[in-house]
Protein backbone atom coordinates (compact mmCIF):
# COMPACT_ATOMS: atom_id res chain seq x y z
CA UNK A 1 -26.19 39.32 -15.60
CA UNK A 2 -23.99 39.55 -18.73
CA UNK A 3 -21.15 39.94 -16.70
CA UNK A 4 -21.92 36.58 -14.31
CA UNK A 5 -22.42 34.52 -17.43
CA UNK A 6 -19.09 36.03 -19.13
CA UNK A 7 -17.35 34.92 -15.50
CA UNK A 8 -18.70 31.51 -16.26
CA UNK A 9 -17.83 31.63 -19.69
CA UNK A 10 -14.36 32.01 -19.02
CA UNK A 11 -14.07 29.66 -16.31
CA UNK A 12 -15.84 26.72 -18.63
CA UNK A 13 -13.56 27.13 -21.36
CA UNK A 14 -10.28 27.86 -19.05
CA UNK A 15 -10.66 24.35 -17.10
CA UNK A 16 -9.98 22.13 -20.51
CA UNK A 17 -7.33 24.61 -21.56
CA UNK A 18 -5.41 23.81 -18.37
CA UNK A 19 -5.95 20.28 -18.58
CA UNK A 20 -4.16 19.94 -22.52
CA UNK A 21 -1.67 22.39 -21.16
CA UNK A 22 -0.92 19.52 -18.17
CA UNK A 23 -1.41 16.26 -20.60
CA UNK A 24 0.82 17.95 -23.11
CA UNK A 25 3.53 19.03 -20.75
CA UNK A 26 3.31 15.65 -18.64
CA UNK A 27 3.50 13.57 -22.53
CA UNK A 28 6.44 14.96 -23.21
CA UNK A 29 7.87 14.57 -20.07
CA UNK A 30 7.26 10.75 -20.75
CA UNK A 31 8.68 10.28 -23.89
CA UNK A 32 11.52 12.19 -23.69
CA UNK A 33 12.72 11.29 -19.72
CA UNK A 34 10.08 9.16 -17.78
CA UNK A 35 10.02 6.35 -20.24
CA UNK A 36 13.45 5.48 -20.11
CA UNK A 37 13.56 6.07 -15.87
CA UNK A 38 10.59 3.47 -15.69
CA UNK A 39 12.41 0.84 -17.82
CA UNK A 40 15.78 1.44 -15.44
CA UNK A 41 13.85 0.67 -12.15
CA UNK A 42 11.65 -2.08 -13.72
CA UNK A 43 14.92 -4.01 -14.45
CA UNK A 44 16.46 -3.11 -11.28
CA UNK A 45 14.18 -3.83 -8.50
CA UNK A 46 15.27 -4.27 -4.77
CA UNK A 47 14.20 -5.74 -1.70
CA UNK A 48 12.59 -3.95 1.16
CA UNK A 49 15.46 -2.15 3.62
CA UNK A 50 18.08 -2.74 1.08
CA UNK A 51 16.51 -0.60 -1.53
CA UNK A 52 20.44 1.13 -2.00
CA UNK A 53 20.94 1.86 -5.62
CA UNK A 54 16.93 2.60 -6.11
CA UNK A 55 17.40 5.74 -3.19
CA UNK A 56 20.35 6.68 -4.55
CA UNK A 57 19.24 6.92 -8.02
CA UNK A 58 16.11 8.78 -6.42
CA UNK A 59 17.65 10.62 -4.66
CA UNK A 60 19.97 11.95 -7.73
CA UNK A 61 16.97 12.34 -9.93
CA UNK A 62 15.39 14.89 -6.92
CA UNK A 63 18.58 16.86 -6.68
CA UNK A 64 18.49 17.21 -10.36
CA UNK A 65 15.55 18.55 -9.94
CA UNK A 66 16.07 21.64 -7.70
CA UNK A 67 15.07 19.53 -4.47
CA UNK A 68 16.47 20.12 -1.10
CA UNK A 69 17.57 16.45 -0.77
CA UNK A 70 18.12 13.50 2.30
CA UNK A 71 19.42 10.77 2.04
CA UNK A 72 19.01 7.90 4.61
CA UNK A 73 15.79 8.36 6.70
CA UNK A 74 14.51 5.69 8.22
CA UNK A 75 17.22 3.37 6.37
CA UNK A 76 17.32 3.63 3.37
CA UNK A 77 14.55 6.34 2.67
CA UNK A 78 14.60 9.37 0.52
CA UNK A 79 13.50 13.10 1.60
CA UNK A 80 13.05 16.50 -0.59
CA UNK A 81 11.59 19.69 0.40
CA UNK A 82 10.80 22.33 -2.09
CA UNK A 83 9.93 25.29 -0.51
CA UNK A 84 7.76 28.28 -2.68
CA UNK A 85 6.85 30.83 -0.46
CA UNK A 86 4.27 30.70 2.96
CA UNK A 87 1.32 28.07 2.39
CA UNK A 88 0.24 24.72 3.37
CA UNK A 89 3.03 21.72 3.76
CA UNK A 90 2.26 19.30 1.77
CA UNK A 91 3.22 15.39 1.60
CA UNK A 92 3.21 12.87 -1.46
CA UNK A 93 4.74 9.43 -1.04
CA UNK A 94 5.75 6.86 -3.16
CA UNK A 95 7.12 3.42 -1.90
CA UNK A 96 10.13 1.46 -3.87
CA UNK A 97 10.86 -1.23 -2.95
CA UNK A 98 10.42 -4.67 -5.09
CA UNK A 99 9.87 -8.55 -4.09
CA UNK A 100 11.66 -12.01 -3.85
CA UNK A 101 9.13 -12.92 -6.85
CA UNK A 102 10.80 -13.93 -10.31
CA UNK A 103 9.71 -12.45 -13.34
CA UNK A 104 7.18 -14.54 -16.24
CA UNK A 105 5.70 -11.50 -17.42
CA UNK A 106 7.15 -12.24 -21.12
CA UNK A 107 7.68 -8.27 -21.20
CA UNK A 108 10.91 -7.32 -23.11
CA UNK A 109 11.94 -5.35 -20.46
CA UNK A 110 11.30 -8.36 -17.56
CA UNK A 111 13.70 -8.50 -14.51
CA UNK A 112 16.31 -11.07 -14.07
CA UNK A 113 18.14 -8.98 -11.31
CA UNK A 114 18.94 -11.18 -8.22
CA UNK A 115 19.82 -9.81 -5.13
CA UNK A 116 20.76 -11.33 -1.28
CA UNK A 117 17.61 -11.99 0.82
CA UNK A 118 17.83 -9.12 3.93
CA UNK A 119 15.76 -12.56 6.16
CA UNK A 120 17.25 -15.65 4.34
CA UNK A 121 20.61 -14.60 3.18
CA UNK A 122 20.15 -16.17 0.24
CA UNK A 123 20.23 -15.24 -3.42
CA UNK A 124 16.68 -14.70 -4.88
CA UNK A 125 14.79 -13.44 -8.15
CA UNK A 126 13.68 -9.62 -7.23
CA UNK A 127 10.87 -8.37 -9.35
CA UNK A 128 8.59 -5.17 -8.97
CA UNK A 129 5.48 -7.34 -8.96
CA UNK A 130 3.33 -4.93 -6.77
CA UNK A 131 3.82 -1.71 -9.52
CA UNK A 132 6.12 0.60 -7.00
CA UNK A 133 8.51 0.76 -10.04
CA UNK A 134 5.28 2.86 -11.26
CA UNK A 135 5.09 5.10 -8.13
CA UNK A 136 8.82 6.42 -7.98
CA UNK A 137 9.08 7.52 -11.85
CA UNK A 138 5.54 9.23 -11.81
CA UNK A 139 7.29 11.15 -7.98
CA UNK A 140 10.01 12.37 -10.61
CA UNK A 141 7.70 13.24 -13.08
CA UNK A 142 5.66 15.05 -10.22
CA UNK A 143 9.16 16.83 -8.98
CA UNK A 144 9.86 17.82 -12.19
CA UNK A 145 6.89 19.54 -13.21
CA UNK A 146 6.07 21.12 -9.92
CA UNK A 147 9.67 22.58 -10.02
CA UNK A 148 8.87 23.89 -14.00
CA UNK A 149 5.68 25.51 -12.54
CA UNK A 150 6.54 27.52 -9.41
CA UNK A 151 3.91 30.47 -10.81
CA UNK A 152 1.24 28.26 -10.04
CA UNK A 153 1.56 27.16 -6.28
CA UNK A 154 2.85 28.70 -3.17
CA UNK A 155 4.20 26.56 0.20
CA UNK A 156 6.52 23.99 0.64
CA UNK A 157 6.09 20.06 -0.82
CA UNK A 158 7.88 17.63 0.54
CA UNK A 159 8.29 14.37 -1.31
CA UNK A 160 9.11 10.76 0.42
CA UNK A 161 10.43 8.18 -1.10
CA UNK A 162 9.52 5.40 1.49
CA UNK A 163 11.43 1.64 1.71
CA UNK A 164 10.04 -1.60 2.81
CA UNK A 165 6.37 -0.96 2.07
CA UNK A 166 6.11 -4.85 1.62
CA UNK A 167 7.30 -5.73 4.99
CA UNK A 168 5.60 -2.78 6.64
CA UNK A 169 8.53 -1.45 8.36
CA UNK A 170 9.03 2.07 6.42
CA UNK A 171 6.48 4.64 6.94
CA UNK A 172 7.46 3.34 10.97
CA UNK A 173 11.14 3.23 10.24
CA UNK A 174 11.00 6.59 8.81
CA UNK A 175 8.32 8.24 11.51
CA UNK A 176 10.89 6.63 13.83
CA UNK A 177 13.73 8.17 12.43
CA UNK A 178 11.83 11.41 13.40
CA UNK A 179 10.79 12.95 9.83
CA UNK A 180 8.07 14.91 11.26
CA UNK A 181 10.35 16.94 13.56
CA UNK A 182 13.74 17.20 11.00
CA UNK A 183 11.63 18.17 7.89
CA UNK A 184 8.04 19.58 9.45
CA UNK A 185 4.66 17.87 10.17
CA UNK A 186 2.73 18.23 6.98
CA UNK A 187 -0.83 19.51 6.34
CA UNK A 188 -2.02 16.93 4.29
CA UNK A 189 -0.12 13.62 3.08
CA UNK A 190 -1.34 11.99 -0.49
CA UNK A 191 -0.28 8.62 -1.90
CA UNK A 192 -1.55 6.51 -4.59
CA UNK A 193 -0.71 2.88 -5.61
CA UNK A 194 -1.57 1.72 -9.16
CA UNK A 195 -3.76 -1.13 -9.87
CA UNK A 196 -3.87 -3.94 -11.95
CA UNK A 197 -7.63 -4.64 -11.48
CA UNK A 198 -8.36 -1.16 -13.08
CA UNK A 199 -8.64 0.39 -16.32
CA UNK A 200 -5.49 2.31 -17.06
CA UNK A 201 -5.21 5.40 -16.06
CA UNK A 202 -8.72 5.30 -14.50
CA UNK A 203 -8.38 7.35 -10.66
CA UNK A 204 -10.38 5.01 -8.52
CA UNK A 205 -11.14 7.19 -5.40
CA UNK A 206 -13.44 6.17 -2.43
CA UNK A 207 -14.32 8.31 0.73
CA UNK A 208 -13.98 5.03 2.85
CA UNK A 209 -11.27 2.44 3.80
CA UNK A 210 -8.97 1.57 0.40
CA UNK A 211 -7.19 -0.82 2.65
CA UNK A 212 -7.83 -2.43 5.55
CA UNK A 213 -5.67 -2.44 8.95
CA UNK A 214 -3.76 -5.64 9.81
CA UNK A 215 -1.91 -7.83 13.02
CA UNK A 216 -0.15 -10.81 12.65
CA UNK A 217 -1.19 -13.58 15.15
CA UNK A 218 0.63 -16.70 16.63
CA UNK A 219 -1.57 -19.06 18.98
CA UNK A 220 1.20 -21.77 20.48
CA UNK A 221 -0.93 -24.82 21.68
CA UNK A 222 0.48 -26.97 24.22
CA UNK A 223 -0.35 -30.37 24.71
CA UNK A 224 0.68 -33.49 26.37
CA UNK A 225 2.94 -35.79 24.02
CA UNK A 226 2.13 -39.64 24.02
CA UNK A 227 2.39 -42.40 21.77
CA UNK A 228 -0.06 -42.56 18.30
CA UNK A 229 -1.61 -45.29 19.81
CA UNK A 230 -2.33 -44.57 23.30
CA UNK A 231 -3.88 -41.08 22.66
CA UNK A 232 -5.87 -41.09 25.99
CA UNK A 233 -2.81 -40.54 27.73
CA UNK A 234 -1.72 -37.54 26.42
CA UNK A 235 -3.75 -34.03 25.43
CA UNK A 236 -3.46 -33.82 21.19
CA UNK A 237 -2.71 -30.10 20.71
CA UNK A 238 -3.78 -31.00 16.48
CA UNK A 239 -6.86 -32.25 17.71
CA UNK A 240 -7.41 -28.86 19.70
CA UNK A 241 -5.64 -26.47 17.21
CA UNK A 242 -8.10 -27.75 14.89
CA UNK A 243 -11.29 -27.01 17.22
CA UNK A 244 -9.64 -23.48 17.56
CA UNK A 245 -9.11 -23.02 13.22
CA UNK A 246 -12.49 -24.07 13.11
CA UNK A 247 -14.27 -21.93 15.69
CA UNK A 248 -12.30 -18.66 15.02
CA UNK A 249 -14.48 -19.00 11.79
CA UNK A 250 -17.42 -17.70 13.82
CA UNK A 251 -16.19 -14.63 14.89
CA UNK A 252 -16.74 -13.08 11.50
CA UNK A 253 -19.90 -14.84 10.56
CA UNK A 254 -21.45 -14.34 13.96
CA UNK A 255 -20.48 -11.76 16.24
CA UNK A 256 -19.09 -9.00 13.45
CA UNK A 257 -22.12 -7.43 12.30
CA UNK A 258 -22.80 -8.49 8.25
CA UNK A 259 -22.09 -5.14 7.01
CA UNK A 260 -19.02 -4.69 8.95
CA UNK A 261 -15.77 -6.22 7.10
CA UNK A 262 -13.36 -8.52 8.79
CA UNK A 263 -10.58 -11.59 8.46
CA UNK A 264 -9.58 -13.67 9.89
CA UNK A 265 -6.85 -16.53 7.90
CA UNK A 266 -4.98 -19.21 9.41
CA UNK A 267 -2.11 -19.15 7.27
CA UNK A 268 0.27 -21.51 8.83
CA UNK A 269 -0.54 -24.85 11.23
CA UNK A 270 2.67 -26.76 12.50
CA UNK A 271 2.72 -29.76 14.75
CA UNK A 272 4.16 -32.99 15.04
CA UNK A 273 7.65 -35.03 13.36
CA UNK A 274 6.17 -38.53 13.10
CA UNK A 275 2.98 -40.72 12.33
CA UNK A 276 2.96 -42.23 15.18
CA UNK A 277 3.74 -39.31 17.48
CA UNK A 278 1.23 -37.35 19.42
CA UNK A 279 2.98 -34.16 19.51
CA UNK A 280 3.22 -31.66 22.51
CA UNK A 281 3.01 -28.70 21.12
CA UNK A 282 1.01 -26.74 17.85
CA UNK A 283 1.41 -23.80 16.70
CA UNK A 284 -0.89 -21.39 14.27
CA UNK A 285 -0.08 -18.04 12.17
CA UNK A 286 -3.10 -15.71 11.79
CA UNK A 287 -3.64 -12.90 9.80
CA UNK A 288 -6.28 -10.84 11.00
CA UNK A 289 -8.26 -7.98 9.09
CA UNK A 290 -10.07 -4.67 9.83
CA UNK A 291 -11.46 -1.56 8.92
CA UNK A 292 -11.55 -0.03 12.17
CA UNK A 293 -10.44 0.16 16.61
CA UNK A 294 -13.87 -1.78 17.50
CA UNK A 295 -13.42 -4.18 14.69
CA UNK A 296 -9.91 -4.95 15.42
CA UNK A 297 -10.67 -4.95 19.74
CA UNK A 298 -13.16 -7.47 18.85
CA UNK A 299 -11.19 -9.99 16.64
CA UNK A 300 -8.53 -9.84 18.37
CA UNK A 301 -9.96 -10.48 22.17
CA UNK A 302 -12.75 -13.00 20.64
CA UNK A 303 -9.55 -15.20 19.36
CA UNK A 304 -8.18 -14.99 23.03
CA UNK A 305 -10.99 -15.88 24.27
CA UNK A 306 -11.98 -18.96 22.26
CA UNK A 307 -8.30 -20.36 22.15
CA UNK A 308 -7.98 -19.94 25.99
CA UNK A 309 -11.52 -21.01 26.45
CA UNK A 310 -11.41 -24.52 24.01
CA UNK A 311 -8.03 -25.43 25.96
CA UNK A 312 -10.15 -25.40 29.26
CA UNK A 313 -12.71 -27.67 27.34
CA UNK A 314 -9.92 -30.13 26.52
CA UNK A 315 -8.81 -30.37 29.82
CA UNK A 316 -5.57 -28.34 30.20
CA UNK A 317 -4.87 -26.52 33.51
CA UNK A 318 -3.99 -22.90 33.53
CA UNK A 319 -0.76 -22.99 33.21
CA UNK A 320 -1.23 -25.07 29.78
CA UNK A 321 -3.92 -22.73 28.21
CA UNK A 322 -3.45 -22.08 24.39
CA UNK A 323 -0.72 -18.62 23.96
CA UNK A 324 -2.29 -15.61 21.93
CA UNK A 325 0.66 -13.62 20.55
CA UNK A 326 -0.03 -10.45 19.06
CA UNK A 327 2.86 -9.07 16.78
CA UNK A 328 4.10 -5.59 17.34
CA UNK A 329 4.01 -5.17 13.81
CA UNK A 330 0.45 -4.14 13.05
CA UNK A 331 -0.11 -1.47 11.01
CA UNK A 332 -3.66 0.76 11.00
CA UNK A 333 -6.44 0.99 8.69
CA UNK A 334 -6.16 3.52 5.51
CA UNK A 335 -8.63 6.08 6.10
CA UNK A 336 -9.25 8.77 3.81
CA UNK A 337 -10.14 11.76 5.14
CA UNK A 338 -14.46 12.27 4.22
CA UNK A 339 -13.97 16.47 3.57
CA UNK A 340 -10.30 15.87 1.75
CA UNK A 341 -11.29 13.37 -0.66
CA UNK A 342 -14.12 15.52 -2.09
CA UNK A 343 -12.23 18.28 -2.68
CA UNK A 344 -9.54 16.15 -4.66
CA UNK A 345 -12.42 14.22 -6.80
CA UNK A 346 -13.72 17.40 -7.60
CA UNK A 347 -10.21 18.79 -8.79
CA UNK A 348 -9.81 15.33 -10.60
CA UNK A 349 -12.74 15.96 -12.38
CA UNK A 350 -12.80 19.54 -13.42
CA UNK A 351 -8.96 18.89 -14.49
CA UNK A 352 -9.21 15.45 -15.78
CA UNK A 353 -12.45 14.87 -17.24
CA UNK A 354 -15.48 12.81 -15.49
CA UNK A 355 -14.98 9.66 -17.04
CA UNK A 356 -11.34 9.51 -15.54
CA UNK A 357 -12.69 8.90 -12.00
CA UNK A 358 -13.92 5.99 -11.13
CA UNK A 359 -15.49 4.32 -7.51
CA UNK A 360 -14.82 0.56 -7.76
CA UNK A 361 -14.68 -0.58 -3.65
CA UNK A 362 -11.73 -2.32 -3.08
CA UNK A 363 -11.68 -5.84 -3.44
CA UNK A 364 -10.16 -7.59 -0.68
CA UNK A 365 -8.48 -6.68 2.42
CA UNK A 366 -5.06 -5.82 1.51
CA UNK A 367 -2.99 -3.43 3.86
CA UNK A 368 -0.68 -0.70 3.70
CA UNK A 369 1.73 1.21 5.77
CA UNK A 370 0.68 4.65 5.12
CA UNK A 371 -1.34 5.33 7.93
CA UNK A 372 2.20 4.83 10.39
CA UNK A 373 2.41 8.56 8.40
CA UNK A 374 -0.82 10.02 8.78
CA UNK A 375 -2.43 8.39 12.30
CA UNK A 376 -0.39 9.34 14.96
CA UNK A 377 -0.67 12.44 15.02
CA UNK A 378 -3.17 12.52 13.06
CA UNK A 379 -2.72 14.03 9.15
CA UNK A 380 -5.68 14.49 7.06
CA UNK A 381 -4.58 12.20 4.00
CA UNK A 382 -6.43 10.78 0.74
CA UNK A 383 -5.10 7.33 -1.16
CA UNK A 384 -6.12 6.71 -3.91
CA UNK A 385 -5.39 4.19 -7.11
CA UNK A 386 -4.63 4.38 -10.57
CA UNK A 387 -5.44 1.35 -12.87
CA UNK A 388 -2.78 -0.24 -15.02
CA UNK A 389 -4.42 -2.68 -17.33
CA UNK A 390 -5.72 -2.18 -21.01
CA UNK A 391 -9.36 -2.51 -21.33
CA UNK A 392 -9.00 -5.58 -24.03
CA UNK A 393 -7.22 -7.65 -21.21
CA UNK A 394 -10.24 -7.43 -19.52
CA UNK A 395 -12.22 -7.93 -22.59
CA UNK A 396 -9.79 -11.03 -23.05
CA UNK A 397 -10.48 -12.49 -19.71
CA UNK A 398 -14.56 -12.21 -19.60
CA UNK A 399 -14.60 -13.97 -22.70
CA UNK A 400 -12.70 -16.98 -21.15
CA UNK A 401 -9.02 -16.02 -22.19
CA UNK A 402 -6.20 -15.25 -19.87
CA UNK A 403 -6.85 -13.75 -16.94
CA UNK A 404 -5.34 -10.53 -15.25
CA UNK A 405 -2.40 -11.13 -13.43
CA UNK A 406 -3.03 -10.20 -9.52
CA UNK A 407 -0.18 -7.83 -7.62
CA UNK A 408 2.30 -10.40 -5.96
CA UNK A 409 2.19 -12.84 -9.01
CA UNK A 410 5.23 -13.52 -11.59
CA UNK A 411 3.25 -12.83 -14.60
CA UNK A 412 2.07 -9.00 -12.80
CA UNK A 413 2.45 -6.60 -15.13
CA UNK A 414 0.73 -3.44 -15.96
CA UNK A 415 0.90 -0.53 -19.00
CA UNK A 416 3.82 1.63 -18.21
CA UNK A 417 2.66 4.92 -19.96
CA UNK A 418 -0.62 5.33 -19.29
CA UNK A 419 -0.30 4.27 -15.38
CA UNK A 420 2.58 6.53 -14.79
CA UNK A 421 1.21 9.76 -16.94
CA UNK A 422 -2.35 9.25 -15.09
CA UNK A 423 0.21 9.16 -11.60
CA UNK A 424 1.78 12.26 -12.38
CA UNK A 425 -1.09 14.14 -13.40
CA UNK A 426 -3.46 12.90 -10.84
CA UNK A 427 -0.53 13.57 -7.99
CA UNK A 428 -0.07 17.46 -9.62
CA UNK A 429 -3.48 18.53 -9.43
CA UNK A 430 -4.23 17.12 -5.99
CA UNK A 431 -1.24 19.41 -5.07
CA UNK A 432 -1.74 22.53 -6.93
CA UNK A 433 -5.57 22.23 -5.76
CA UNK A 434 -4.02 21.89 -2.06
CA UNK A 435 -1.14 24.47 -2.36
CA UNK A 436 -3.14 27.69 -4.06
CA UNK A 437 -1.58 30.61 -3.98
CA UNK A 438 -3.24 33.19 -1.77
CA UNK A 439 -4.98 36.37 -3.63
């Protein structure tokens, strides 16, 4: 009995040891290196597929590092392999590129880059308004102390720096480009995006969906064109785009079950030149939301069918029914894996203290590109988030003062040191916990 409670003993008092040990190292690590790395690529942010001097920098800062390093998957993505003896494979990503957004943070360090639109061709502002600039220094912070700490893992990790996460053509571009089969299917795959709507350096993990799966959706309407003020000789495609805006509405309130989450937006409705024109033509831009295959069969055949179905009720023959395009870029619902996401809360918490991790359900239906990664075949994977905002801006906000910026927005900005010191630390004990040495 002595001997149990002398087992436990040790193991009690070894867990906070460990965790100093890991905020010490990972401290220093930011004020001597990471600091200065975050403050490079928060000035220097580039747009998705033409992320050139942010790979090449990352790609530098991985060699450095003791990486196995390549250069160019996928377009302009980043891949290094550290291998430490037999054991698991393991994946962490971090996405890097920035948006056409311009900078009103008021932060000292703000971007003014500019940089040639990849769709317009066109000069724009370029601003990491979505926190990646936070993802890609805590992956070097990660490289670096996983490389300092070979002792205390065995296998191979393999780190990704992934491009075009805001268009959601990388993780694809990169799967395309065959990753799986140059550099090994992994075991598991991690990522993590920080978030404004958090407490800094809170982990918010959650056994569910973080974000939601996505399709983009045109409907073209035809109609017959006639004059403004002979509109019973034509067929008004406004008057039955508008029936169709309206009664797509029901297909979340009614026939998705209350508990169930869906969206669907109409973003964009085009028709017409003139007053006095009855147009021949409408078109609509959807973007449609889900959690799940049923959810997403449902939305997506109940918008057929009530766009084909209210052009029959207006009168249009068969061969002028309303068009239901669905975009081949969809991208899959983030689902952590139930059994996986335990494990790493547990780690978190041992490691990290219980007050660090956090459930807050996401709010909204946001997407990512991860899953292109971890779906097909299927990976077991956990995302999870790190918060970026100080407590009194929240504080600041309830009491009726400015409120926090939201990812996407000029004035986004977040605490560097806190967000990228919780990344790194949260990112090395998922993979230390997932890359044990065997007895």
């Amino acid at each position: 009995m002595i001997k149990r409670l002398s087992c436990l003993a040790a193991l009690l008092f070894a867990a906070p040891a460990l965790s100093d040990g890991l905020n010490d190292a990972v401290k220093k690590d930011y004020d001597e290196y990471l600091a200065g790395l975050f403050d490079y690529f928060h000035r220097n942010p580039e747009l998705s597929t033409v992320e050139t001097e942010t790979a090449r920098r990352m790609a530098m800062e991985l060699n450095l590092a003791g990486y196995d390093v390549t250069e160019g998957v996928g377009g302009t993505g980043v891949v290094a392999i550290l291998k430490n003896g037999d054991g698991p494979l393991v994946m962490m990503r971090a996405d890097m590129d920035g948006l056409p957004v311009e900078e009103k943070s008021g932060l000292a360090n703000a971007s003014r880059a500019q940089q040639k639109s990849p769709i317009t061709g066109k000069s724009v502002f370029t601003m990491h308004a979505c926190g990646h600039d936070v993802h890609i220094t805590s992956l070097i912070g990660t490289a670096r102390y996983m490389v300092a700490h070979k002792d205390e893992w065995q296998g191979t990790l393999m780190l990704v720096v992934q491009p075009a996460e805001e268009r959601v053509l990388g993780a694809k571009a990169m799967r395309d480009d065959d990753i799986w089969e140059r550099f090994g299917k992994p075991d598991y795959a991690l990522a993590y995006h920080v978030n404004s709507l958090d407490v800094a350096a809170k982990i918010n993990i959650t056994e569910g969906s973080p974000f939601a799966g996505a399709d983009s959706v045109d409907i073209i309407i035809h109609g017959v064109g006639a004059h403004g003020a002979h509109p019973h000789a034509g067929k008004d495609p406004i008057v039955l785009a508008s029936q169709i805006v309206i009664a797509l509405q029901t297909l979340v309130s009614r026939e998705l079950s209350p508990r169930v989450p869906g969206v669907i937006t109409v973003g964009s409705f085009h028709s017409g030149t003139k007053h006095n024109i009855i147009s021949d033509r409408a078109h609509l831009q959807l973007t449609v939301r889900n959690t799940s295959p049923e959810t997403r069969e449902l939305l997506l055949n109940g918008i057929k069918r009530i766009a084909e179905n209210l052009g029959r009720a207006a009168g249009l023959p068969e061969d002028k029914l309303p068009e239901v395009i669905v975009s081949k870029e969809s991208v899959p619902p983030t689902n952590n894996d139930p059994e996986l996401t335990r494990r790493l809360k547990q780690a978190w918490v041992a490691k990290l203290g219980e007050d660090t991790v956090i459930f807050n359900p996401t709010r909204g239906m946001g997407a990512e590109d991860f899953p292109f990664f971890t779906t097909d075949p299927p990976i077991k994977s956990v995302y999870w988030q790190i918060g970026g905002t100080a407590q009194a801006d929240f504080d600041r906000a309830a009491a009726g003062g400015e409120p926090v910026a939201s990812h996407h927005s000029p004035l986004f900005k977040i605490l560097p040191e806190p967000s990228v010191t919780a990344g790194v630390k949260s990112t090395v004990v998922a993979l230390l916990e997932l890359l044990k040495p065997t007895p």
